[in-house]
PDB file of N, CA and C in Angstrom:
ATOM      1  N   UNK A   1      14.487 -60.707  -7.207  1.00  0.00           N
ATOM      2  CA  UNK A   1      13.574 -61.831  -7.169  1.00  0.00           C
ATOM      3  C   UNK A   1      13.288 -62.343  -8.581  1.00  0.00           C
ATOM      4  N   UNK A   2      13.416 -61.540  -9.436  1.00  0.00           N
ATOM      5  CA  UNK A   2      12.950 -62.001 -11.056  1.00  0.00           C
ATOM      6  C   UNK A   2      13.916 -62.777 -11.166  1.00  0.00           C
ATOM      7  N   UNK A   3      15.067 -62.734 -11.047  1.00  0.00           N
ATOM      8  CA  UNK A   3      16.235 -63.391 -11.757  1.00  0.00           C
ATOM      9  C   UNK A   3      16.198 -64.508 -11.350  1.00  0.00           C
ATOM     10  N   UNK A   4      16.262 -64.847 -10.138  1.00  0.00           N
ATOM     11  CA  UNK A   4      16.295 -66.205  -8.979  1.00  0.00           C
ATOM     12  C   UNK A   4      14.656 -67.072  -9.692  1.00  0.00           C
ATOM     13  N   UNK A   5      13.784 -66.251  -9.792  1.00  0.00           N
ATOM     14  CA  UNK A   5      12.523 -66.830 -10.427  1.00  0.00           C
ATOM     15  C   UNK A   5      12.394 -67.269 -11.508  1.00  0.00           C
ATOM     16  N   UNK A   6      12.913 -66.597 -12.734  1.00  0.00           N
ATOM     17  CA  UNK A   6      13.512 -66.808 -14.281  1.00  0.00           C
ATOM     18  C   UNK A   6      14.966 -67.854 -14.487  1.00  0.00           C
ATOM     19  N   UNK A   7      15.460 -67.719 -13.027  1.00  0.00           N
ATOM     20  CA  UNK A   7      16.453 -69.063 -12.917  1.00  0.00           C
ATOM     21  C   UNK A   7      15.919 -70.225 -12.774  1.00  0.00           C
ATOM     22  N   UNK A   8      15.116 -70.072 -12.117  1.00  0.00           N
ATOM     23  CA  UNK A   8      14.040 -71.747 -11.821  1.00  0.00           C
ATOM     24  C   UNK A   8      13.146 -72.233 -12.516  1.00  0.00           C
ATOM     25  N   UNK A   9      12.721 -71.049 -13.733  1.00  0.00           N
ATOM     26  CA  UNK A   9      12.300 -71.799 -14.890  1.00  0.00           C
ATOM     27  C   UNK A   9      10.585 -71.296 -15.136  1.00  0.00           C
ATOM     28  N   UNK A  10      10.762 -70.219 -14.042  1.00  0.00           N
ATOM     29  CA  UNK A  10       9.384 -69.635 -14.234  1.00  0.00           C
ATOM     30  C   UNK A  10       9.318 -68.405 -14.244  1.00  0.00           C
ATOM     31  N   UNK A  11       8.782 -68.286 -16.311  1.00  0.00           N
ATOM     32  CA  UNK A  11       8.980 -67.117 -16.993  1.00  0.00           C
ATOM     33  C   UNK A  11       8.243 -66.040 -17.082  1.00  0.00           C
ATOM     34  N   UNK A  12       6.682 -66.984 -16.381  1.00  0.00           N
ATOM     35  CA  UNK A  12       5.685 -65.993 -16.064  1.00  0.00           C
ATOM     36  C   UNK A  12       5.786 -65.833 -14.333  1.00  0.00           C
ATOM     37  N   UNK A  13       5.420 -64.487 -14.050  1.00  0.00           N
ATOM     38  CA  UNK A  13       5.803 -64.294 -12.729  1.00  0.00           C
ATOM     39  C   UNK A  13       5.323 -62.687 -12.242  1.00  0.00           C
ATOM     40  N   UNK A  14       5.332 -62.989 -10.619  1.00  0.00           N
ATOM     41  CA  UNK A  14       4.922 -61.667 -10.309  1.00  0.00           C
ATOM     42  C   UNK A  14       5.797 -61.281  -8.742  1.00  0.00           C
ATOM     43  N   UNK A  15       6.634 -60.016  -8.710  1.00  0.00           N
ATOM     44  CA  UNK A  15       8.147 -60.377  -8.044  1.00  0.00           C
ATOM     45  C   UNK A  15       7.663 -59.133  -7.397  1.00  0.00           C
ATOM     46  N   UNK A  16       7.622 -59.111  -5.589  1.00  0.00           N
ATOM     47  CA  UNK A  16       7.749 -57.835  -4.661  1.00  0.00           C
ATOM     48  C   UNK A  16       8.895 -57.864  -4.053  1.00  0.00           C
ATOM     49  N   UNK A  17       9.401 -56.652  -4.222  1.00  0.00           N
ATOM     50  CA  UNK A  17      10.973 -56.189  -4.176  1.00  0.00           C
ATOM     51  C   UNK A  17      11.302 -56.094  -2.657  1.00  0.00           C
ATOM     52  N   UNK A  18      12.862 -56.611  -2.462  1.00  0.00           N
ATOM     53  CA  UNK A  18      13.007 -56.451  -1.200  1.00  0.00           C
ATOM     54  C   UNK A  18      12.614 -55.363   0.115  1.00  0.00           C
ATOM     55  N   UNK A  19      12.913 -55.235   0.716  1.00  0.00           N
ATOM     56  CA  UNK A  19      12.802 -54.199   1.706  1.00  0.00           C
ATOM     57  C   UNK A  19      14.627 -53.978   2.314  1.00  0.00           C
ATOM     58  N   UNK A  20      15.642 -53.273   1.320  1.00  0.00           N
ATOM     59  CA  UNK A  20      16.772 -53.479   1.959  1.00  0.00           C
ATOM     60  C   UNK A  20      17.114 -55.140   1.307  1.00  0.00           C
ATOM     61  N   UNK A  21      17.790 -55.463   2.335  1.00  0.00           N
ATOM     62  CA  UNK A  21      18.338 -56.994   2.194  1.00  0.00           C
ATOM     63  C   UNK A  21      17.164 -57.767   2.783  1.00  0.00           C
ATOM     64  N   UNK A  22      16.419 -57.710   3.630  1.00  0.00           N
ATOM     65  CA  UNK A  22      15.392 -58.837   3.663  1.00  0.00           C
ATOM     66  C   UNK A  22      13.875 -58.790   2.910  1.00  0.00           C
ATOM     67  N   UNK A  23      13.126 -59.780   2.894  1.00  0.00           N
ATOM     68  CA  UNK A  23      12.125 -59.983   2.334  1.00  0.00           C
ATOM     69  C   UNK A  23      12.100 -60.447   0.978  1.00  0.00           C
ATOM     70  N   UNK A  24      11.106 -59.677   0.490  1.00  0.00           N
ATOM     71  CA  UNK A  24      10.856 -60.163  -0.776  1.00  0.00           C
ATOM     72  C   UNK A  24      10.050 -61.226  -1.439  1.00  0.00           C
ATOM     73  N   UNK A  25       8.714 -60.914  -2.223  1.00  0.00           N
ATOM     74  CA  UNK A  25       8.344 -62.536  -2.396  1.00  0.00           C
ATOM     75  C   UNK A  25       8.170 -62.128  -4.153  1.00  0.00           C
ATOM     76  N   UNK A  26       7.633 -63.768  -4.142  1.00  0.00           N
ATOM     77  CA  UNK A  26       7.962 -63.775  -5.523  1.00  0.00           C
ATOM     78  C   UNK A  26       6.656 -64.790  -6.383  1.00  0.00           C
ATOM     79  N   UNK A  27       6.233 -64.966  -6.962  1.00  0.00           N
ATOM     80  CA  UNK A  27       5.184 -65.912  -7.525  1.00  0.00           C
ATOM     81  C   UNK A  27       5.431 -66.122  -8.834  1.00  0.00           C
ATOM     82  N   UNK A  28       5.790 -67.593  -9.510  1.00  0.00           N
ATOM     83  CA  UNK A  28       5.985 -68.072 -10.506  1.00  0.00           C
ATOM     84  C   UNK A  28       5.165 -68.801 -11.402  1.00  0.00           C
ATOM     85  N   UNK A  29       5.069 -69.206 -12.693  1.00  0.00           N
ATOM     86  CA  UNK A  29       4.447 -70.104 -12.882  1.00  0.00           C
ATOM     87  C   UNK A  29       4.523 -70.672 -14.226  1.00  0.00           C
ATOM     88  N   UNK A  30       4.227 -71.789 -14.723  1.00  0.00           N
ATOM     89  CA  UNK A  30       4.584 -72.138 -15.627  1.00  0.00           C
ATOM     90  C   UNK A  30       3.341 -72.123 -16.377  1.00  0.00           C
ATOM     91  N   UNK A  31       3.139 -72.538 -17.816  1.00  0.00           N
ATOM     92  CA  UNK A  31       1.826 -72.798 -18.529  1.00  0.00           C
ATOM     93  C   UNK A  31       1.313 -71.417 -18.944  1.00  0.00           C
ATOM     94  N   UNK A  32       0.066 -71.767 -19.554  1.00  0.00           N
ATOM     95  CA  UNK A  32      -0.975 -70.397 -20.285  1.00  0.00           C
ATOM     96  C   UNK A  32      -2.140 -70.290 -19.810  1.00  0.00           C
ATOM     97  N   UNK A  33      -2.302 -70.637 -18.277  1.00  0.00           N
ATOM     98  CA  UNK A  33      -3.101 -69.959 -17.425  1.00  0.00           C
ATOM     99  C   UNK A  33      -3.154 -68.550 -17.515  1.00  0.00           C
ATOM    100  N   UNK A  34      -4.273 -67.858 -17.229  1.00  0.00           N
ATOM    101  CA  UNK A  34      -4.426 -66.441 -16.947  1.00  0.00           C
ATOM    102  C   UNK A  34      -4.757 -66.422 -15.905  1.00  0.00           C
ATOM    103  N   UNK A  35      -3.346 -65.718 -15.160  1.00  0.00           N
ATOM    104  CA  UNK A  35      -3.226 -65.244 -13.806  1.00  0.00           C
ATOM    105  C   UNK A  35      -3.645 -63.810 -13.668  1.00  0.00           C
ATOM    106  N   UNK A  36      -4.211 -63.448 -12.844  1.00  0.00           N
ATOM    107  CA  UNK A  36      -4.743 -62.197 -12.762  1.00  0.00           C
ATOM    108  C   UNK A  36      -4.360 -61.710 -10.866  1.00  0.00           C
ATOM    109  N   UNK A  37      -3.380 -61.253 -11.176  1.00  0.00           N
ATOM    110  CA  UNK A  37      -3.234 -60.222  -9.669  1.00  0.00           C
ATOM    111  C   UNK A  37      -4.036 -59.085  -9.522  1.00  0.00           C
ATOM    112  N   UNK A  38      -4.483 -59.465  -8.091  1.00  0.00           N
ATOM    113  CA  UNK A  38      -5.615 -58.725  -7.292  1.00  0.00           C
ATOM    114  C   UNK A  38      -5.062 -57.723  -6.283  1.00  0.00           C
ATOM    115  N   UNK A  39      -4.168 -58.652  -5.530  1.00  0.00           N
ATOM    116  CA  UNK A  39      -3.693 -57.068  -4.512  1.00  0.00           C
ATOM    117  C   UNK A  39      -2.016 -58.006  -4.181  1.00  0.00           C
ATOM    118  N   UNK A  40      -1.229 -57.280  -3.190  1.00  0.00           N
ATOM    119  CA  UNK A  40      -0.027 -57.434  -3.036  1.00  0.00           C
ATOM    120  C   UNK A  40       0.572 -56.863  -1.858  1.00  0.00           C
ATOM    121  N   UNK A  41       1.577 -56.897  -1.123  1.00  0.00           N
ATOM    122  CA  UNK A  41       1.954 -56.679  -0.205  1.00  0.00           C
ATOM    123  C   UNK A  41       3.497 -57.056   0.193  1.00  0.00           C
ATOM    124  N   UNK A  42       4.398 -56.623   1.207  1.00  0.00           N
ATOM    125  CA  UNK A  42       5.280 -56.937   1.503  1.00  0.00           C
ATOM    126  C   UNK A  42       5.023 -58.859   2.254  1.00  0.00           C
ATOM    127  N   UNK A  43       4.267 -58.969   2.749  1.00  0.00           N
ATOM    128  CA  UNK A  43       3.562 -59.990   3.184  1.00  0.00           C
ATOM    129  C   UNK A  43       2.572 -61.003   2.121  1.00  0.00           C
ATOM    130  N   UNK A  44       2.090 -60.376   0.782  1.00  0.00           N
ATOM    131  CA  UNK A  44       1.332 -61.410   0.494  1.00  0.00           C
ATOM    132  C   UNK A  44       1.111 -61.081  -0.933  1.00  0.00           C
ATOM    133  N   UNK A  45       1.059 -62.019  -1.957  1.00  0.00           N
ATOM    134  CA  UNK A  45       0.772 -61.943  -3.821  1.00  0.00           C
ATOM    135  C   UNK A  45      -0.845 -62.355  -3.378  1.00  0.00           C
ATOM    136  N   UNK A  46      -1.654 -61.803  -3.904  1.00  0.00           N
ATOM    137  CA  UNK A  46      -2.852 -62.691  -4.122  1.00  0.00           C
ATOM    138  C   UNK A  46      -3.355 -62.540  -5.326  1.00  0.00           C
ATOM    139  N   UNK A  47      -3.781 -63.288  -6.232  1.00  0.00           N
ATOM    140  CA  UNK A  47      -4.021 -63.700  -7.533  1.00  0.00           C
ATOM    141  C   UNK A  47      -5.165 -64.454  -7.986  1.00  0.00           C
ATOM    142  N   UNK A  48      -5.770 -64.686  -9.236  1.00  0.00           N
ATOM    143  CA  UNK A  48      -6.663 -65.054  -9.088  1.00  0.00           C
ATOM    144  C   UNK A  48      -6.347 -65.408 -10.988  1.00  0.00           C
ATOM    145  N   UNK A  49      -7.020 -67.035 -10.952  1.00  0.00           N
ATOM    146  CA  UNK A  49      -6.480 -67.650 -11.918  1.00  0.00           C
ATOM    147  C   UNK A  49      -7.679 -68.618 -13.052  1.00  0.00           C
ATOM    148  N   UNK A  50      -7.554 -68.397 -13.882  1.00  0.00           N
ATOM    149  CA  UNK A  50      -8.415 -69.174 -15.014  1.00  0.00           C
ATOM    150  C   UNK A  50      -7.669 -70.177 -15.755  1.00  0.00           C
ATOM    151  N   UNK A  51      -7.835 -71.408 -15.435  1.00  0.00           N
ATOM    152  CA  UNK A  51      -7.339 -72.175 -16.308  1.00  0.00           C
ATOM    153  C   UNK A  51      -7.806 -72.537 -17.701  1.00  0.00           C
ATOM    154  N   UNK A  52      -7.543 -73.527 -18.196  1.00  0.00           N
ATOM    155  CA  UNK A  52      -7.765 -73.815 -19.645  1.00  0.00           C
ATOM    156  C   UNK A  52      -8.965 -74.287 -20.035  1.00  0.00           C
ATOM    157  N   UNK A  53      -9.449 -74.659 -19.016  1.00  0.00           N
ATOM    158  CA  UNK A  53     -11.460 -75.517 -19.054  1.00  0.00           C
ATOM    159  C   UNK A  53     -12.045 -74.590 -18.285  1.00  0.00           C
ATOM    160  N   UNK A  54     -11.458 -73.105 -18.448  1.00  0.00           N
ATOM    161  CA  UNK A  54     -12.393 -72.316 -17.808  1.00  0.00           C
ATOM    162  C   UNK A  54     -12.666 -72.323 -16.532  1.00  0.00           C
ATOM    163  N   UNK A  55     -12.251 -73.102 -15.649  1.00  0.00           N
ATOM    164  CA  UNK A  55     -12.487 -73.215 -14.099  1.00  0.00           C
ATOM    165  C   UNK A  55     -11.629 -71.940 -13.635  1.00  0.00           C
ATOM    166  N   UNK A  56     -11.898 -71.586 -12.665  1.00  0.00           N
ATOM    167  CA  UNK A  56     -11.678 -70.101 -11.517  1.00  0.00           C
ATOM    168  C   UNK A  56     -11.056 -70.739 -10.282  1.00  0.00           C
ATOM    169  N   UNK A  57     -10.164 -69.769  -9.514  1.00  0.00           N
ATOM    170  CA  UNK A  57      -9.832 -70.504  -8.191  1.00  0.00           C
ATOM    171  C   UNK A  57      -8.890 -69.035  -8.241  1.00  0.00           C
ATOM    172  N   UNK A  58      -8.350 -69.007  -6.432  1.00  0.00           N
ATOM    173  CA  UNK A  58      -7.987 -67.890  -6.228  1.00  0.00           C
ATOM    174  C   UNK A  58      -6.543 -68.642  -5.278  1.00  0.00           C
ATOM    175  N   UNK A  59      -5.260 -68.213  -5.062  1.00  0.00           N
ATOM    176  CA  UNK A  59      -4.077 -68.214  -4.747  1.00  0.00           C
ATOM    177  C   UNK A  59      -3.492 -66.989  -3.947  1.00  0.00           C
ATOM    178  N   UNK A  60      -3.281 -67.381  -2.609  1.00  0.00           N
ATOM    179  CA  UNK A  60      -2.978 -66.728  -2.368  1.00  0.00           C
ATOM    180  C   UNK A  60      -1.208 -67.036  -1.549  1.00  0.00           C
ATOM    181  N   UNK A  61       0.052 -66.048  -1.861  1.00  0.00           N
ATOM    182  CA  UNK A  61       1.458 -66.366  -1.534  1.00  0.00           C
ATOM    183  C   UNK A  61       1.529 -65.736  -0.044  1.00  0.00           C
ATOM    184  N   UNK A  62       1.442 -66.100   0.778  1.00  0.00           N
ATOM    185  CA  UNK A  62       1.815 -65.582   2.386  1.00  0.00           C
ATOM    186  C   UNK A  62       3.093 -65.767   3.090  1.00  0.00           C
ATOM    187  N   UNK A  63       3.119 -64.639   3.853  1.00  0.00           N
ATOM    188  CA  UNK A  63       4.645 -64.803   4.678  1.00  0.00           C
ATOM    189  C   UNK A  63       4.280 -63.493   5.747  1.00  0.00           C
ATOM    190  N   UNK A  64       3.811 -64.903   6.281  1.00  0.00           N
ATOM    191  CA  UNK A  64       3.814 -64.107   8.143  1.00  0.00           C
ATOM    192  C   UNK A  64       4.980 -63.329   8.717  1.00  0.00           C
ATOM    193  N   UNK A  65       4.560 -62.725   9.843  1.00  0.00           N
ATOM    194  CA  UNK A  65       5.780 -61.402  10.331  1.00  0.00           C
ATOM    195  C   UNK A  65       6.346 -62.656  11.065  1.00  0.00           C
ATOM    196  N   UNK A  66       7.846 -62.189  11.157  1.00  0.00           N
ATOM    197  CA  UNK A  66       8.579 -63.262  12.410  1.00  0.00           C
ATOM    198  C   UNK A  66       8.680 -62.531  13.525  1.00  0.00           C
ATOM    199  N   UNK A  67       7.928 -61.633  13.153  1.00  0.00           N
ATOM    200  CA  UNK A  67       8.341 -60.367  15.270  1.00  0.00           C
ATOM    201  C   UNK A  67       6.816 -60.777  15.418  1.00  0.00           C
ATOM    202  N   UNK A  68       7.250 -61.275  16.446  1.00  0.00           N
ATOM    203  CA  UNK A  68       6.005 -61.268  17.781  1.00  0.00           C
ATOM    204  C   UNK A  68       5.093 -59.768  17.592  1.00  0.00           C
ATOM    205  N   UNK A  69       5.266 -58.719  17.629  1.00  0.00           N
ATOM    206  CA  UNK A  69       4.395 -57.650  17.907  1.00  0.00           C
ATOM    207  C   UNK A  69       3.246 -57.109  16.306  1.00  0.00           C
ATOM    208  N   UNK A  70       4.455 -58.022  15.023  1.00  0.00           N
ATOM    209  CA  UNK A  70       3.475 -57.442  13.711  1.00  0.00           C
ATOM    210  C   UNK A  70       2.670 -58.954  13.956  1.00  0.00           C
ATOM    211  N   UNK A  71       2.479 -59.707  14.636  1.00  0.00           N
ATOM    212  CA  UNK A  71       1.640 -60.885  14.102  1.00  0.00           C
ATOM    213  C   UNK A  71       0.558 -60.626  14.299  1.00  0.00           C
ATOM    214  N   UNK A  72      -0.124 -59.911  14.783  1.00  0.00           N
ATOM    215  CA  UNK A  72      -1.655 -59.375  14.512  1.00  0.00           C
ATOM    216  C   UNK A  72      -1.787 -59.244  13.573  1.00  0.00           C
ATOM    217  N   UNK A  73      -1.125 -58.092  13.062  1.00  0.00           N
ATOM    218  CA  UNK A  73      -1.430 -57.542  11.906  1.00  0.00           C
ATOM    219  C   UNK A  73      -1.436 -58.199  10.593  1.00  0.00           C
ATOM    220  N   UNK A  74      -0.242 -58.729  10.806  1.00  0.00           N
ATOM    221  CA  UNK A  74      -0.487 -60.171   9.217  1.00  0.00           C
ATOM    222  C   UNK A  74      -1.418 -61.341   9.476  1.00  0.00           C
ATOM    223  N   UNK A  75      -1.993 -61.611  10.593  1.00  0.00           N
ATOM    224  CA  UNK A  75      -3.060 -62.631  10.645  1.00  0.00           C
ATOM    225  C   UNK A  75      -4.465 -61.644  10.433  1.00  0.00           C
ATOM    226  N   UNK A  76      -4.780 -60.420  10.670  1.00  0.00           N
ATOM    227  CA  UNK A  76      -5.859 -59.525  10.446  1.00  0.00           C
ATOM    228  C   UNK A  76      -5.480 -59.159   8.742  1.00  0.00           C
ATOM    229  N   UNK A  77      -4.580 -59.112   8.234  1.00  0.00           N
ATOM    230  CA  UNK A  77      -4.966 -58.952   6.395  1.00  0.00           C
ATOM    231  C   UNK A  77      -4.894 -60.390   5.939  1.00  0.00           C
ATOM    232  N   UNK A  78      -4.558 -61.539   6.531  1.00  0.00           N
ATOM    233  CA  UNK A  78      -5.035 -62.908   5.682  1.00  0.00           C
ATOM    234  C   UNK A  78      -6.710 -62.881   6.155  1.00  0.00           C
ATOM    235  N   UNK A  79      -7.062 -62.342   7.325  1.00  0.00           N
ATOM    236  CA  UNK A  79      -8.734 -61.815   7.274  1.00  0.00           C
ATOM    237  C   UNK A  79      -9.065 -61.080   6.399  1.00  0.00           C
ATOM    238  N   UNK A  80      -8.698 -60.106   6.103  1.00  0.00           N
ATOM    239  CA  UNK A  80      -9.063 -59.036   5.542  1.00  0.00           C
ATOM    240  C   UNK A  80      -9.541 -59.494   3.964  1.00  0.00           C
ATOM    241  N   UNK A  81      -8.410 -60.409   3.493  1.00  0.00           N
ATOM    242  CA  UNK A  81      -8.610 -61.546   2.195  1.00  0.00           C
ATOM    243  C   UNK A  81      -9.664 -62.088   2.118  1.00  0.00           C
ATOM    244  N   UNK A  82      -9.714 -62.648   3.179  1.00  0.00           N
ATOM    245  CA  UNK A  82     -10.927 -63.875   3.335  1.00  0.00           C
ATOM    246  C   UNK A  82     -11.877 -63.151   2.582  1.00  0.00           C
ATOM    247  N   UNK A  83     -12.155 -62.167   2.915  1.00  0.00           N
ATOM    248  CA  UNK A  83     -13.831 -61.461   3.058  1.00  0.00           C
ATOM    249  C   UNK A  83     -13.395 -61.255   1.688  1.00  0.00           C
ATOM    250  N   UNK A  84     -12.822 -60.795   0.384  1.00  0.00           N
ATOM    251  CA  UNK A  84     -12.658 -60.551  -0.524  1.00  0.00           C
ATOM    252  C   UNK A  84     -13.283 -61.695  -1.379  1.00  0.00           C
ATOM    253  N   UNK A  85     -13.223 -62.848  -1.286  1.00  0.00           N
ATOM    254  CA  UNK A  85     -13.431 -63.997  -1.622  1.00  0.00           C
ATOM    255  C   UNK A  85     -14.471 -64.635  -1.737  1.00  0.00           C
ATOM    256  N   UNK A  86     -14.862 -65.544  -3.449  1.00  0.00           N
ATOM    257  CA  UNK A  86     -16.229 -66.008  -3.408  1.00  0.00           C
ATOM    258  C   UNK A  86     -15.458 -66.978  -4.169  1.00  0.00           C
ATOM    259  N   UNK A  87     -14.158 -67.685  -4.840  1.00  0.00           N
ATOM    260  CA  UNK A  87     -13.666 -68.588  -5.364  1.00  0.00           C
ATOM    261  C   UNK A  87     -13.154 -69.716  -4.362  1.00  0.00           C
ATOM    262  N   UNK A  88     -13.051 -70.810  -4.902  1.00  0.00           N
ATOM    263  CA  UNK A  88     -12.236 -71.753  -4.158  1.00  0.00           C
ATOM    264  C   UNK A  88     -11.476 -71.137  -3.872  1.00  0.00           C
ATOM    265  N   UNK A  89     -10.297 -71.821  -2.886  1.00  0.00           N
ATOM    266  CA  UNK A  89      -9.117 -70.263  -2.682  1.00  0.00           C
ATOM    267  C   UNK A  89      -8.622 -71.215  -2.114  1.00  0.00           C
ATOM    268  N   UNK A  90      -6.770 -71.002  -1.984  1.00  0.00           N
ATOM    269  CA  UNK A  90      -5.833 -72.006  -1.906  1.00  0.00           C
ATOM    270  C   UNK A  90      -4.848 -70.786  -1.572  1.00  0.00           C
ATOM    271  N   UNK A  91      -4.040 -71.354   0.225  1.00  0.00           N
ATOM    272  CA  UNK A  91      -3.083 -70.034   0.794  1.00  0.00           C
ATOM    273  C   UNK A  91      -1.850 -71.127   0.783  1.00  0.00           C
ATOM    274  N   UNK A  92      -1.033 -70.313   0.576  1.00  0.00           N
ATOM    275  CA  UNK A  92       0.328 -71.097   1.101  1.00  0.00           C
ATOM    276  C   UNK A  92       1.546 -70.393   0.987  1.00  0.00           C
ATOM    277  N   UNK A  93       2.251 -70.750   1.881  1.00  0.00           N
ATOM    278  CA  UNK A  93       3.337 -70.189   2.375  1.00  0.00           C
ATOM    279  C   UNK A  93       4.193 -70.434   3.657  1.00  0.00           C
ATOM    280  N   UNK A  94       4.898 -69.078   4.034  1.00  0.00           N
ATOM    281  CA  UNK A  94       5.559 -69.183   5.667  1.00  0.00           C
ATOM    282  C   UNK A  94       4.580 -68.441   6.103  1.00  0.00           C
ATOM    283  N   UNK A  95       3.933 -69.309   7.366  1.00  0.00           N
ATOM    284  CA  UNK A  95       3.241 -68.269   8.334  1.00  0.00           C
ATOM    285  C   UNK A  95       4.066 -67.662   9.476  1.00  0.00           C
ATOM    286  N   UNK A  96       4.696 -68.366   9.470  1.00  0.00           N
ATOM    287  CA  UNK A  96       6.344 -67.651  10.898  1.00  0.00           C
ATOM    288  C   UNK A  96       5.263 -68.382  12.525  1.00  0.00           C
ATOM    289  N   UNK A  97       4.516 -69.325  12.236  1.00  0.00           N
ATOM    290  CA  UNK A  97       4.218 -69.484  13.607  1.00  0.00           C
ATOM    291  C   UNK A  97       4.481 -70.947  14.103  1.00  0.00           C
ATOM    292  N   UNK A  98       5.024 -70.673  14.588  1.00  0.00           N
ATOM    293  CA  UNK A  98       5.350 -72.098  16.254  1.00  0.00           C
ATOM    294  C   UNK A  98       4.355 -72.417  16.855  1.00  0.00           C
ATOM    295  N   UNK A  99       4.699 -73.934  16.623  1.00  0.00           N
ATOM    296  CA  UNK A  99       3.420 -74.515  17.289  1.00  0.00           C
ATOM    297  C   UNK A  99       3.763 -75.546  18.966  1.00  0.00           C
ATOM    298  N   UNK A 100       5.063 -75.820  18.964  1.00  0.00           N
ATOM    299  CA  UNK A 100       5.634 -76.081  19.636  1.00  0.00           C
ATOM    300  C   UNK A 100       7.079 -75.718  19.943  1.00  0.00           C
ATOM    301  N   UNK A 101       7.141 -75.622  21.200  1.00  0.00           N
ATOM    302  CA  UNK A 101       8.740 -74.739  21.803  1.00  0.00           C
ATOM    303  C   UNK A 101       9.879 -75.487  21.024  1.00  0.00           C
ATOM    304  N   UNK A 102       9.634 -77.009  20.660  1.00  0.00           N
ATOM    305  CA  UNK A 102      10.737 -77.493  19.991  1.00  0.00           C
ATOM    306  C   UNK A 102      11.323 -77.094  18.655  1.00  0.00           C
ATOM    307  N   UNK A 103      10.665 -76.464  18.183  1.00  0.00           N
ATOM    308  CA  UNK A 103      10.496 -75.446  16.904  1.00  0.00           C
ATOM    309  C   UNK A 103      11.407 -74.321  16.350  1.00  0.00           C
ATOM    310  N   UNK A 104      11.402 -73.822  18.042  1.00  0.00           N
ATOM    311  CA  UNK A 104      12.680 -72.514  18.329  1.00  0.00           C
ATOM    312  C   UNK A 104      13.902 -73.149  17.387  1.00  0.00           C
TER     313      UNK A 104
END
């Protein structure tokens, strides 16, 4: 994940290693923000960031299970986050969920 991340031009970064051949995430970034990682997961970077005028805000990288049976469980630790939280806070990612059958 570093390499593919340091290929795209972002030198600051924070890279969770595959599992085997799948997975893997990765969080990049450019600039002299101070990023500060908080917790991590096969499922999720969460970070927490100070910019240059001193403002605070929290980031979080998600990637929902694609099996039907772990999706509890990755929608109960993007809860579990929540409650961690007293910053603005900004999620994004793959959640792996269908919202319509056309989707399949």
């Amino acid at each position: 994940m570093e390499i593919v991340r340091r290929w795209c031009g972002f030198f600051n970064g924070f890279d969770v290693s595959a599992d085997g051949s799948k997975g893997g995430l990765s969080l990049g970034w450019k600039g002299n923000n101070l990023v500060n990682l908080q917790s991590f997961s096969k499922n999720h970077i969460d970070v927490g960031i100070k910019e240059e005028e001193n403002s605070r805000w929290r980031f979080t990288g998600f990637y929902g299970a694609p099996e039907v049976r772990n999706k509890s469980m990755t929608w109960e630790l993007l809860r579990r986050l929540r409650r961690d939280n007293s910053l603005p806070w900004l999620v994004g990612g793959d959640f792996n969920e269908i919202l319509f059958a056309h989707e399949k």
